[in-house]
N, C-alpha and C. Protein backbone atom coordinates (compact mmCIF):
# COMPACT_ATOMS: atom_id res chain seq x y z
N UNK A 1 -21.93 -10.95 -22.58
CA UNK A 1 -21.18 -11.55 -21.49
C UNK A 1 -20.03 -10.66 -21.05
N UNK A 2 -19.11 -10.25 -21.72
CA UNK A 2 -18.30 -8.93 -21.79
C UNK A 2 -18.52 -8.30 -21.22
N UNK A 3 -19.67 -7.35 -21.48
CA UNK A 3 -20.13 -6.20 -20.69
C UNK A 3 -20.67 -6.90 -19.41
N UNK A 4 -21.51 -8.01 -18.68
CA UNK A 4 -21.91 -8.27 -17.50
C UNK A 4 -20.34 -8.32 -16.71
N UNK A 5 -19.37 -9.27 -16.93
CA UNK A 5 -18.21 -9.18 -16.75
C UNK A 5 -17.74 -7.94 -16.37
N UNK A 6 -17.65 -6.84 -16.90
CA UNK A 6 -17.29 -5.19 -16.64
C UNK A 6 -17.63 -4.92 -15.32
N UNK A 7 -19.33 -5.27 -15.52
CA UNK A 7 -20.19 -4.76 -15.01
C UNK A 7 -19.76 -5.18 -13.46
N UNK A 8 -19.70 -6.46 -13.05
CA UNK A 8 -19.57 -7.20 -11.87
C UNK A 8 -18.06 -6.76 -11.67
N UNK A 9 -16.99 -6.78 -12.22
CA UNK A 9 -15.88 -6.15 -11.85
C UNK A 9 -15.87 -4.86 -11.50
N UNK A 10 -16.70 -4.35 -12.43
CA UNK A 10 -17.01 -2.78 -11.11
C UNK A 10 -17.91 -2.65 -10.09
N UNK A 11 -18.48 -3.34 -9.65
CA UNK A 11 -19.83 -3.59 -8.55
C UNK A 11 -18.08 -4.02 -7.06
N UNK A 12 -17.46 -4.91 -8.08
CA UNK A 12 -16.62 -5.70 -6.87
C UNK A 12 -15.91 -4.47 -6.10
N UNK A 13 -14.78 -3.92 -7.35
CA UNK A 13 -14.49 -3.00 -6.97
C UNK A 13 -14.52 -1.65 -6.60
N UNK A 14 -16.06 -1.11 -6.32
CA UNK A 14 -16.94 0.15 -5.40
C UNK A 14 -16.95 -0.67 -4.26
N UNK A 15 -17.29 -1.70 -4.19
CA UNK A 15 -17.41 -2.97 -2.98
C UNK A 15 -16.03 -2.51 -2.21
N UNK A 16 -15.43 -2.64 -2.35
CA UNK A 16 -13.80 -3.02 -2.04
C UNK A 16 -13.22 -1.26 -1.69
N UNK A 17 -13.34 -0.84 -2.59
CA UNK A 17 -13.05 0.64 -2.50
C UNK A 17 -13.66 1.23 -1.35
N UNK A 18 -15.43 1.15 -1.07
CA UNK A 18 -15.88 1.72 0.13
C UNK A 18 -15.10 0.63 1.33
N UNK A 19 -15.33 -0.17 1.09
CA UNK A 19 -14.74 -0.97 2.72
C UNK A 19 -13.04 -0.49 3.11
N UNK A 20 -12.55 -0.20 2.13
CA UNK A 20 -11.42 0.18 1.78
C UNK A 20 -11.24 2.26 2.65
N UNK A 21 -12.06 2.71 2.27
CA UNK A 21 -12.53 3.69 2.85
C UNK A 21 -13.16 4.09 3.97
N UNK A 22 -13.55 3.01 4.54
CA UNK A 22 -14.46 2.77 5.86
C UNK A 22 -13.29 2.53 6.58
N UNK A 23 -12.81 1.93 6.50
CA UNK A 23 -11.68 1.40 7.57
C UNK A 23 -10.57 2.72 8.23
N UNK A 24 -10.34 3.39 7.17
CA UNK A 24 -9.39 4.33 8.44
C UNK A 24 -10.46 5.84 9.01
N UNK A 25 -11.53 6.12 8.18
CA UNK A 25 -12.60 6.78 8.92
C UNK A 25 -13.00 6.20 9.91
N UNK A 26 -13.79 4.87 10.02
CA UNK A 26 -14.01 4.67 11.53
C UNK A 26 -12.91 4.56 12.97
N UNK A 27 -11.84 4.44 12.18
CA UNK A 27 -10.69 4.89 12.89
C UNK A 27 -10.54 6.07 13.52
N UNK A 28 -10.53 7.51 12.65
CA UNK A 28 -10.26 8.11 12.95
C UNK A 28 -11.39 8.82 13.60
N UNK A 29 -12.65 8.68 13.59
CA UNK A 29 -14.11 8.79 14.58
C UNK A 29 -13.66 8.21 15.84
N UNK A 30 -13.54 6.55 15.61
CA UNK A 30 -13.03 6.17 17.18
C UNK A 30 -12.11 6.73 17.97
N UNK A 31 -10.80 7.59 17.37
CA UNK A 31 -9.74 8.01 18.17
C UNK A 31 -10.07 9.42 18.61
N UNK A 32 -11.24 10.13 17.54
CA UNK A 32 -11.54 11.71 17.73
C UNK A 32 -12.42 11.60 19.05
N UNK A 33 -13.29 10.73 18.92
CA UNK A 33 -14.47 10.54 19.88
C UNK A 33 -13.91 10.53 21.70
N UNK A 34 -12.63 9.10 21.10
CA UNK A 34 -12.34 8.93 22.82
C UNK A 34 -11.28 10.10 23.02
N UNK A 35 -11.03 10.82 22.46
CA UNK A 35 -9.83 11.68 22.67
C UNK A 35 -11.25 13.13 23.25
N UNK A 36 -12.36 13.54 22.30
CA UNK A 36 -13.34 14.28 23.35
C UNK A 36 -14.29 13.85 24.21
N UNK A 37 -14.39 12.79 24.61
CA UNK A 37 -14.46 12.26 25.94
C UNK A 37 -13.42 12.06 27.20
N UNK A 38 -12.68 12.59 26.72
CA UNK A 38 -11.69 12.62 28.17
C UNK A 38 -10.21 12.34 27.97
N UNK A 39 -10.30 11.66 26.88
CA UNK A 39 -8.91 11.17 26.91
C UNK A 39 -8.06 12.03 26.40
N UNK A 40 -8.34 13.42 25.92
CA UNK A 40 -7.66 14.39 25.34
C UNK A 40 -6.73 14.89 26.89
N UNK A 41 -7.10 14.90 27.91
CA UNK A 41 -6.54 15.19 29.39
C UNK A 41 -5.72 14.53 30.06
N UNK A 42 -5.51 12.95 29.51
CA UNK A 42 -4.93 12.07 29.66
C UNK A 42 -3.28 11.96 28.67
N UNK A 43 -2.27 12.43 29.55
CA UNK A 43 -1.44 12.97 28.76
C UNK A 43 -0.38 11.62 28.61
N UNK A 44 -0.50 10.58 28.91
CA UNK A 44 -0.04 9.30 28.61
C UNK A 44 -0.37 8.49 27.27
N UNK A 45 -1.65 9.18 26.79
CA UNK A 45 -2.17 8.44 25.22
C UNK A 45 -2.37 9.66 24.42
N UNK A 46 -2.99 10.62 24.74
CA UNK A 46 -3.33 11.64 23.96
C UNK A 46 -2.37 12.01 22.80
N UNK A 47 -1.25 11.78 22.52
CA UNK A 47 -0.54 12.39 21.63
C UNK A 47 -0.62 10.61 20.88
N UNK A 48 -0.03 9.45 21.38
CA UNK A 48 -0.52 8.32 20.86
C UNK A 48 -1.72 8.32 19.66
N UNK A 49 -3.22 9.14 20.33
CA UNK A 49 -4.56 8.88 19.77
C UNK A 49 -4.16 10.10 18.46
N UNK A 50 -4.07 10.97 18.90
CA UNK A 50 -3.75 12.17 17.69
C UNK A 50 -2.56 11.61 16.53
N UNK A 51 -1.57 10.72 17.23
CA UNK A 51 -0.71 9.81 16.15
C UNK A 51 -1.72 8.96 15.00
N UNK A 52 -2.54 8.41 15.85
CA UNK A 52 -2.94 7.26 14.92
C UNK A 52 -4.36 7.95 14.43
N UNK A 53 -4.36 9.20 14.31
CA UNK A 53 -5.32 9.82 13.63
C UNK A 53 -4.57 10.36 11.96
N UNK A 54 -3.53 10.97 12.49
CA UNK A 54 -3.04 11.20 11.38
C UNK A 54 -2.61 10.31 10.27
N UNK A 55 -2.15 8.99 10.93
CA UNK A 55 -1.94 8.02 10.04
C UNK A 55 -2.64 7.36 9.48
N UNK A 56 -4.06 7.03 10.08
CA UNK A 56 -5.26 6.94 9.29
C UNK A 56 -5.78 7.65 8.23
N UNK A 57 -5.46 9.42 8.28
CA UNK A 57 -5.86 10.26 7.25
C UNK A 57 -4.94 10.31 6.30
N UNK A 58 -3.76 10.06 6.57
CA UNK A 58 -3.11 9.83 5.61
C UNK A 58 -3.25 8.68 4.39
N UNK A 59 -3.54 7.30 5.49
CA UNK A 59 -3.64 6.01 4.45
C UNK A 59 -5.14 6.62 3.67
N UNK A 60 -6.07 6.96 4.26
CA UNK A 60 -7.86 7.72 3.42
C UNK A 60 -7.20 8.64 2.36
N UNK A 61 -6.08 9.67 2.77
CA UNK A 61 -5.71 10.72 1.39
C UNK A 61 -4.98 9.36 0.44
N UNK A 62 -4.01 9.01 0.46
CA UNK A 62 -3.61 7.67 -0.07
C UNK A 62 -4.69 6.87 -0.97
N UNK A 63 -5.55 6.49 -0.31
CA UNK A 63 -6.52 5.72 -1.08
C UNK A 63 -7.44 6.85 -1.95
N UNK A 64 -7.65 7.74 -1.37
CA UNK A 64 -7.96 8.71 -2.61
C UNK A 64 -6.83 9.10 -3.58
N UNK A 65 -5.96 9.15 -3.69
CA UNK A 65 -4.81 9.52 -4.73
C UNK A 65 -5.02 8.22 -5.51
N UNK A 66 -4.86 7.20 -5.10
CA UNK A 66 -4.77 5.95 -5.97
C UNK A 66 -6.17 5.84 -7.05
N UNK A 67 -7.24 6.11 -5.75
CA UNK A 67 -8.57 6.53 -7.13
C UNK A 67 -8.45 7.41 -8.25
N UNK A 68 -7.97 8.14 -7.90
CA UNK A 68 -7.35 9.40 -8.92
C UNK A 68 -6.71 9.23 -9.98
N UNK A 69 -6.00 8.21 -9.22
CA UNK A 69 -4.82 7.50 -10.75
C UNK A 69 -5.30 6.47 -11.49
N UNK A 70 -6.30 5.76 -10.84
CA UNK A 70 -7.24 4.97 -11.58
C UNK A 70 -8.20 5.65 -12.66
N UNK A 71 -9.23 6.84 -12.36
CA UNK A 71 -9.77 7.18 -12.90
C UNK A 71 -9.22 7.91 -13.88
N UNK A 72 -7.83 8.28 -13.85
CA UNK A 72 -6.73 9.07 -15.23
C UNK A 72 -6.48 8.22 -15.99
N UNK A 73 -5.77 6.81 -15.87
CA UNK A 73 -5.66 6.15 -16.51
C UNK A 73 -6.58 5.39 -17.73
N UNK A 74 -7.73 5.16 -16.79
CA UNK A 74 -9.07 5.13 -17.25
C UNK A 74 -9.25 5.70 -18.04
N UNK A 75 -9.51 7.07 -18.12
CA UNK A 75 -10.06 8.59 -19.00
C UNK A 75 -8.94 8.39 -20.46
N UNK A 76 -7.71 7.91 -19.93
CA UNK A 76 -6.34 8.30 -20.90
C UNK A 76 -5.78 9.30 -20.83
N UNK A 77 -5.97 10.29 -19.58
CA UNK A 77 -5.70 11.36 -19.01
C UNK A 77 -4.13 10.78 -18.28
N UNK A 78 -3.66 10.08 -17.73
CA UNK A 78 -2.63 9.67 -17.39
C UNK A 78 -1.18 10.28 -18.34
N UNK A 79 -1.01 11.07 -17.23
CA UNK A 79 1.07 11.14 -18.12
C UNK A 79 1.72 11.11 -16.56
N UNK A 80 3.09 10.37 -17.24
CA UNK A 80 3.81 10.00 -16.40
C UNK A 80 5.07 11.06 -16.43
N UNK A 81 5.43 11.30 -15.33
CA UNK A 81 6.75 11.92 -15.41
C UNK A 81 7.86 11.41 -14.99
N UNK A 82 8.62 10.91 -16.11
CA UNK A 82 9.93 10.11 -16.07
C UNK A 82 10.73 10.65 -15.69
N UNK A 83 11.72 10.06 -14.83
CA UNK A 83 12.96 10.67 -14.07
C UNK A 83 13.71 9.48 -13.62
N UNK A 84 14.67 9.41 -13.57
CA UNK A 84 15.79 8.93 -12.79
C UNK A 84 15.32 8.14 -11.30
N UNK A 85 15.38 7.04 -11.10
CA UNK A 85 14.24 6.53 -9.72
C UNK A 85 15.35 5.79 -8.88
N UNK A 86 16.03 6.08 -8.30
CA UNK A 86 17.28 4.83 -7.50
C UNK A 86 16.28 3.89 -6.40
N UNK A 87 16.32 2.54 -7.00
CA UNK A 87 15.21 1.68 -6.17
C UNK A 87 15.60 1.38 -5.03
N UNK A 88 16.97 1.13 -4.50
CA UNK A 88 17.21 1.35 -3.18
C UNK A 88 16.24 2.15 -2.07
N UNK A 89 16.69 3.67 -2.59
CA UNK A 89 15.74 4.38 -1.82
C UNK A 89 14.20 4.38 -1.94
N UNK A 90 13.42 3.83 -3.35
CA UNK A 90 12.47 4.14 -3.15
C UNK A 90 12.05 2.90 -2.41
N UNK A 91 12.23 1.48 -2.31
CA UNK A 91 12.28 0.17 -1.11
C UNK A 91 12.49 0.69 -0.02
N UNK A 92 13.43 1.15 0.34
CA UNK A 92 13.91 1.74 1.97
C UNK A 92 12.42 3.15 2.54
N UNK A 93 11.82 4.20 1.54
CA UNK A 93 11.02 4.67 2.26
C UNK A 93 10.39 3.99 1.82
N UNK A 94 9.39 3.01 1.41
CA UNK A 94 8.79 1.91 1.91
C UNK A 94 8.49 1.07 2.86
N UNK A 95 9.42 0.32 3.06
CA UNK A 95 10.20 -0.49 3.89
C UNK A 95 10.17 0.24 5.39
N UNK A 96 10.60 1.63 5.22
CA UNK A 96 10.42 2.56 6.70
C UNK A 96 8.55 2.50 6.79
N UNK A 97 8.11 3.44 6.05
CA UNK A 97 6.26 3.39 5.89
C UNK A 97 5.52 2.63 6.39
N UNK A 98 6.49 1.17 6.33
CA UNK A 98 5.75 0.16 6.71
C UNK A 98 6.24 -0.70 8.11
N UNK A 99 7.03 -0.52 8.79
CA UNK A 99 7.79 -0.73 9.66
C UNK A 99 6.68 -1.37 10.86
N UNK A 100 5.88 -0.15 10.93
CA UNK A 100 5.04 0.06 12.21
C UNK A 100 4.06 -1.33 12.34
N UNK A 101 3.39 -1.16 10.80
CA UNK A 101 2.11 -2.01 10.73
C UNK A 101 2.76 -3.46 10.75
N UNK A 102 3.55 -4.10 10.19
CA UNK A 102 4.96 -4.87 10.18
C UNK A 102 4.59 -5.62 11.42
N UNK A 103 5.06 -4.48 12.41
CA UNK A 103 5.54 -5.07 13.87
C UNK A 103 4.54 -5.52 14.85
N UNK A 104 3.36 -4.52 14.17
CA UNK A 104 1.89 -4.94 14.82
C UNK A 104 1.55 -6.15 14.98
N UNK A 105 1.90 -6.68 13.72
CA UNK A 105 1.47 -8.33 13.94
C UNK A 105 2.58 -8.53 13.86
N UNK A 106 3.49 -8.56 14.24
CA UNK A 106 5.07 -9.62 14.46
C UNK A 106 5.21 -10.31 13.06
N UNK A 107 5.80 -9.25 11.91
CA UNK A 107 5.98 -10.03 10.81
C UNK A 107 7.28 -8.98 10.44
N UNK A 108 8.40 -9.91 9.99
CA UNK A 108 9.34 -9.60 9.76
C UNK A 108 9.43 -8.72 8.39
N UNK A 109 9.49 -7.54 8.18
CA UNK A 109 9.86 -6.97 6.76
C UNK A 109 11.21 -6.53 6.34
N UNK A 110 11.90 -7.28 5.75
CA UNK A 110 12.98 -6.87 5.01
C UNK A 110 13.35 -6.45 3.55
N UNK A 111 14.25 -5.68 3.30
CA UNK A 111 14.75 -5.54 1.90
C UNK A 111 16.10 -6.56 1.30
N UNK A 112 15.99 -6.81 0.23
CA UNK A 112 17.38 -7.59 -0.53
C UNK A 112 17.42 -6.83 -1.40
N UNK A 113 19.01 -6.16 -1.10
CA UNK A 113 19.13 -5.35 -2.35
C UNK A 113 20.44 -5.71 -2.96
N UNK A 114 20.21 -5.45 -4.13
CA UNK A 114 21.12 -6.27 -5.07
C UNK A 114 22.63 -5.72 -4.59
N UNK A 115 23.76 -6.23 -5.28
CA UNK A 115 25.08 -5.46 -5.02
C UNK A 115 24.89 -4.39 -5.57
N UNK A 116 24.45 -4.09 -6.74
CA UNK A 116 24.59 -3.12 -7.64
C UNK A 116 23.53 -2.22 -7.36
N UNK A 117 23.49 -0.84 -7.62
CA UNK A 117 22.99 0.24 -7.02
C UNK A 117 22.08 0.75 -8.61
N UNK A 118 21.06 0.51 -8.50
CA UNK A 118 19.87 0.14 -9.53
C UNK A 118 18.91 1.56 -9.51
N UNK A 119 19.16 2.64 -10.53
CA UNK A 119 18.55 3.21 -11.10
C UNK A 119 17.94 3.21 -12.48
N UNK A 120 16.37 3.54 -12.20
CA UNK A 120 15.35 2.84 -13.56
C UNK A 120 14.63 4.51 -13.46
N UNK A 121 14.26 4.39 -14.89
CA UNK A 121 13.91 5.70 -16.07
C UNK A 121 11.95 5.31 -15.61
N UNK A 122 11.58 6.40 -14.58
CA UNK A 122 10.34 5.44 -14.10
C UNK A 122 9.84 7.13 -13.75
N UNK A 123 8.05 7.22 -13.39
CA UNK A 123 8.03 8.18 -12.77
C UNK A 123 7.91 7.30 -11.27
N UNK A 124 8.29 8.72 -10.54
CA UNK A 124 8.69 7.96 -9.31
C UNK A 124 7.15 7.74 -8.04
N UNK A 125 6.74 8.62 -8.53
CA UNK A 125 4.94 8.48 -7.77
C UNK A 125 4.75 7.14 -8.36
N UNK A 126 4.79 6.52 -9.30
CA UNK A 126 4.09 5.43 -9.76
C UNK A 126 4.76 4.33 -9.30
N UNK A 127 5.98 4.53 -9.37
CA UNK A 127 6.64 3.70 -8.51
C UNK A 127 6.15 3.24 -7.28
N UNK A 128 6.00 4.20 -6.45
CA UNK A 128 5.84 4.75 -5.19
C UNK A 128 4.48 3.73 -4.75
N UNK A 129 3.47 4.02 -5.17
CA UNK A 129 2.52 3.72 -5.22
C UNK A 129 2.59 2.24 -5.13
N UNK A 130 3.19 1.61 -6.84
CA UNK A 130 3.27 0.19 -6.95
C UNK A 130 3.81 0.02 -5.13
N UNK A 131 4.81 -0.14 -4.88
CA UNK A 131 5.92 -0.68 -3.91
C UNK A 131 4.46 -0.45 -2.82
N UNK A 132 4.01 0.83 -2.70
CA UNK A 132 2.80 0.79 -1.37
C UNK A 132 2.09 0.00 -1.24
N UNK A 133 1.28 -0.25 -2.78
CA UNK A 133 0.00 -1.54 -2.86
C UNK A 133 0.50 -2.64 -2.47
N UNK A 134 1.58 -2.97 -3.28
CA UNK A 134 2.33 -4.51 -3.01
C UNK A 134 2.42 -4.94 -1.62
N UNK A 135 3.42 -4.15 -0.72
CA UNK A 135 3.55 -4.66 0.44
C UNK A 135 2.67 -4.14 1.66
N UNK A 136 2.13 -3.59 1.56
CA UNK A 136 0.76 -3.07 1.96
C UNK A 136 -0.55 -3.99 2.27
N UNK A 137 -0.57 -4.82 0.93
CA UNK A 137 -1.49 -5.98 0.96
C UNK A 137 -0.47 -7.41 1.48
N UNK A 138 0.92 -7.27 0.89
CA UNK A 138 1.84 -8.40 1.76
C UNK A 138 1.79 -8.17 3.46
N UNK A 139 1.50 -7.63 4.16
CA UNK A 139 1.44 -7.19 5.52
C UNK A 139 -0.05 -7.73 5.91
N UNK A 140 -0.56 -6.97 5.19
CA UNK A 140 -2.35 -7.48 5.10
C UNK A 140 -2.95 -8.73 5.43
N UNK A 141 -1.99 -9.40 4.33
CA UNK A 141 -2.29 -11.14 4.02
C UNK A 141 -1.40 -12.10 4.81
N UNK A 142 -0.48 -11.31 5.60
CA UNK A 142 0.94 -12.47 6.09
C UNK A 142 0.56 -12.67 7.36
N UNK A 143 -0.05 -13.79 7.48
CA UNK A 143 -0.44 -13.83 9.36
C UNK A 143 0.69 -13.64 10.17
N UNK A 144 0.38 -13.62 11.42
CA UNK A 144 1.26 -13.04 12.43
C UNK A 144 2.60 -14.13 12.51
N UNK A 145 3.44 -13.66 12.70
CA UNK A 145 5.06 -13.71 13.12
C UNK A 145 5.40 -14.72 11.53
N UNK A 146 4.63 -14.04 10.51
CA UNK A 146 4.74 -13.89 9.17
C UNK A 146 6.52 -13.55 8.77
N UNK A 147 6.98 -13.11 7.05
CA UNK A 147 7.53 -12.49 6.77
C UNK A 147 7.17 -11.98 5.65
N UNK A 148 8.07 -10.57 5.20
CA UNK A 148 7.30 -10.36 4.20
C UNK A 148 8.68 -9.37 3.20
N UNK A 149 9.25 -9.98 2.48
CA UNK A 149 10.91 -9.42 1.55
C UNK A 149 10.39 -8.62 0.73
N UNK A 150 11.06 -8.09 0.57
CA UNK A 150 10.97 -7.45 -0.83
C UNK A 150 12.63 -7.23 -1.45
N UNK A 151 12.50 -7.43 -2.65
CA UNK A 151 14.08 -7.82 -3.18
C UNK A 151 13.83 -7.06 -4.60
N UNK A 152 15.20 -6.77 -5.03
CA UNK A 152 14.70 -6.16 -6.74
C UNK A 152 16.42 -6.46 -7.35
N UNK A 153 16.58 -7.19 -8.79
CA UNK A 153 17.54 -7.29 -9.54
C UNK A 153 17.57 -6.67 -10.77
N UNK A 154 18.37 -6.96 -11.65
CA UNK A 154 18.40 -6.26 -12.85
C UNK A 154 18.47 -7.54 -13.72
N UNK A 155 17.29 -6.93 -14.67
CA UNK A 155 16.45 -7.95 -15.53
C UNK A 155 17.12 -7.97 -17.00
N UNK A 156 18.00 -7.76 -17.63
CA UNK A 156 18.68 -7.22 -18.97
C UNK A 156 18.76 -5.92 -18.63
N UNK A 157 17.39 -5.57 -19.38
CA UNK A 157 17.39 -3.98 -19.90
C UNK A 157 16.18 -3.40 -18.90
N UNK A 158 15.48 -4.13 -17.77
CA UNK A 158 14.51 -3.67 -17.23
C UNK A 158 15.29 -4.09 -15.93
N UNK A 159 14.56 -3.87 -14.75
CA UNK A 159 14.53 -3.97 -13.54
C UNK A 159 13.47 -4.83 -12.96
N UNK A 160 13.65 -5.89 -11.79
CA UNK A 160 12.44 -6.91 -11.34
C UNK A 160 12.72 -6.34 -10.19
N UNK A 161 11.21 -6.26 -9.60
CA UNK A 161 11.06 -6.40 -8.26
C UNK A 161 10.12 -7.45 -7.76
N UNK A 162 10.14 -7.71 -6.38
CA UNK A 162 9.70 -8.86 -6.27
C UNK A 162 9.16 -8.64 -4.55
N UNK A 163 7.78 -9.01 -4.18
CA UNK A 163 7.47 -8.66 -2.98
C UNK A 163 6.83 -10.09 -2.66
N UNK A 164 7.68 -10.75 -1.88
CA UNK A 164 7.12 -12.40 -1.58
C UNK A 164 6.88 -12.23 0.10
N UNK A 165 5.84 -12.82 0.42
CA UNK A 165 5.40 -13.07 1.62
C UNK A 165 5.14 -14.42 2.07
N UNK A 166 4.89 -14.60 3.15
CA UNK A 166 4.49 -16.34 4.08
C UNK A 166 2.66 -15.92 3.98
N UNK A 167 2.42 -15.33 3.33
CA UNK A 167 0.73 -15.54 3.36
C UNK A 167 0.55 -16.62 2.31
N UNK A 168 -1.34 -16.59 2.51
CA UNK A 168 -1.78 -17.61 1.53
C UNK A 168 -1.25 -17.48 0.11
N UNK A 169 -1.23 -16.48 -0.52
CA UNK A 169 -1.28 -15.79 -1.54
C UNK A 169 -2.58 -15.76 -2.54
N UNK A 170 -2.28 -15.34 -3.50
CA UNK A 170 -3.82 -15.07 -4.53
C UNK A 170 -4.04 -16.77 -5.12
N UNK A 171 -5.27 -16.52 -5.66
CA UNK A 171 -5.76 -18.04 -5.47
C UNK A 171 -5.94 -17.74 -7.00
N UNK A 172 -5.59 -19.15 -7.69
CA UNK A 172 -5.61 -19.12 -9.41
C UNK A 172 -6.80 -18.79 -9.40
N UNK A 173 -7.89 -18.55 -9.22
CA UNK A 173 -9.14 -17.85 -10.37
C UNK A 173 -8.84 -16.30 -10.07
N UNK A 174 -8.30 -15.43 -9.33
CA UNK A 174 -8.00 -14.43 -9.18
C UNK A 174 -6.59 -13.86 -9.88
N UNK A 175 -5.81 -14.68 -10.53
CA UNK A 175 -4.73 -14.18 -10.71
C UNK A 175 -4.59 -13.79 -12.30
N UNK A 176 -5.55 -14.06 -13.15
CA UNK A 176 -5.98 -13.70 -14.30
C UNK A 176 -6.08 -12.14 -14.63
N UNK A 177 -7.43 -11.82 -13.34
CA UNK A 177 -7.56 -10.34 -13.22
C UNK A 177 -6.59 -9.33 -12.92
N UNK A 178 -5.83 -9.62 -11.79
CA UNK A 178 -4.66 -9.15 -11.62
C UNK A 178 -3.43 -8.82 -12.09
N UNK A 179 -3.29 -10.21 -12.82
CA UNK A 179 -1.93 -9.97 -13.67
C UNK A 179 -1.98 -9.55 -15.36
């Protein structure tokens, strides 16, 4: 039972991963395509279409880095490089990253940041990453003229962060796997 379990959790997630992968390629086909059909001459969108090409290849390199870190972790190949992380800034380029997609659907994204100016012993890519997935999928899930916070305090000796949205949220048979 164990192993079928594995088994279907990895079927889900190749599932998820290609659709996951499909999405900013057919993007960036659709914007290459109408941009050599004509619209490359059209100097009112053309730099627009070449915008939202790059940002598509970026979120595809993105989702390949994250595979990457999956499959290290996996292996036990994973090391982290600890450093000094001030969460302010790493929320705020976040918080910027995400601005755009945010506004697309009219959903408010803000930061709460504590009084106190909160540096944690973290590597900071991993950080990075966490804060991307989180509100990334909070944007995802928060229907339109949504909100979506993100706030972080000091926990004793650790640091909380916290990314709450007006979406449905995860549904108890899913939150097992996750958490």
């Amino acid at each position: 039972t164990q192993l079928r379990r594995l088994e279907s959790l990895r079927q889900e997630f190749v599932a998820n991963v290609s659709h996951e992968l499909k999405t900013p390629l057919s993007s960036i086909k659709a914007y290459s395509e109408t941009l050599r059909e004509g619209a490359i001459n059209d100097q009112s969108n053309n730099l627009k279409f070449v915008k939202r090409i790059e940002d598509q290849a970026d979120r595809l390199n993105q989702l390949i880095i994250d595979l990457i870190s999956v499959a290290r972790i996996e292996s036990g190949e994973q090391s982290f490089d600890l450093e000094d992380v001030p969460l302010n800034d790493a929320v705020q380029l976040c918080i910027n990253d995400h601005l755009a997609a945010a506004e697309a659907k009219s959903i408010r994204l803000t930061a709460e940041a504590p009084s106190e100016t909160l540096v944690v012993l973290a590597d900071a890519e991993a950080v990075r990453q966490i804060l991307e997935n989180l509100v990334n999928n909070a944007i995802k899930y928060t229907p339109v003229d949504g909100e979506v916070t993100v706030r972080w305090c000091r926990d004793g000796e650790h640091a909380l962060i916290e990314v709450c949205d007006t979406g449905l949220g995860i549904g108890k048979g899913h939150q097992s796997r996750l958490f």
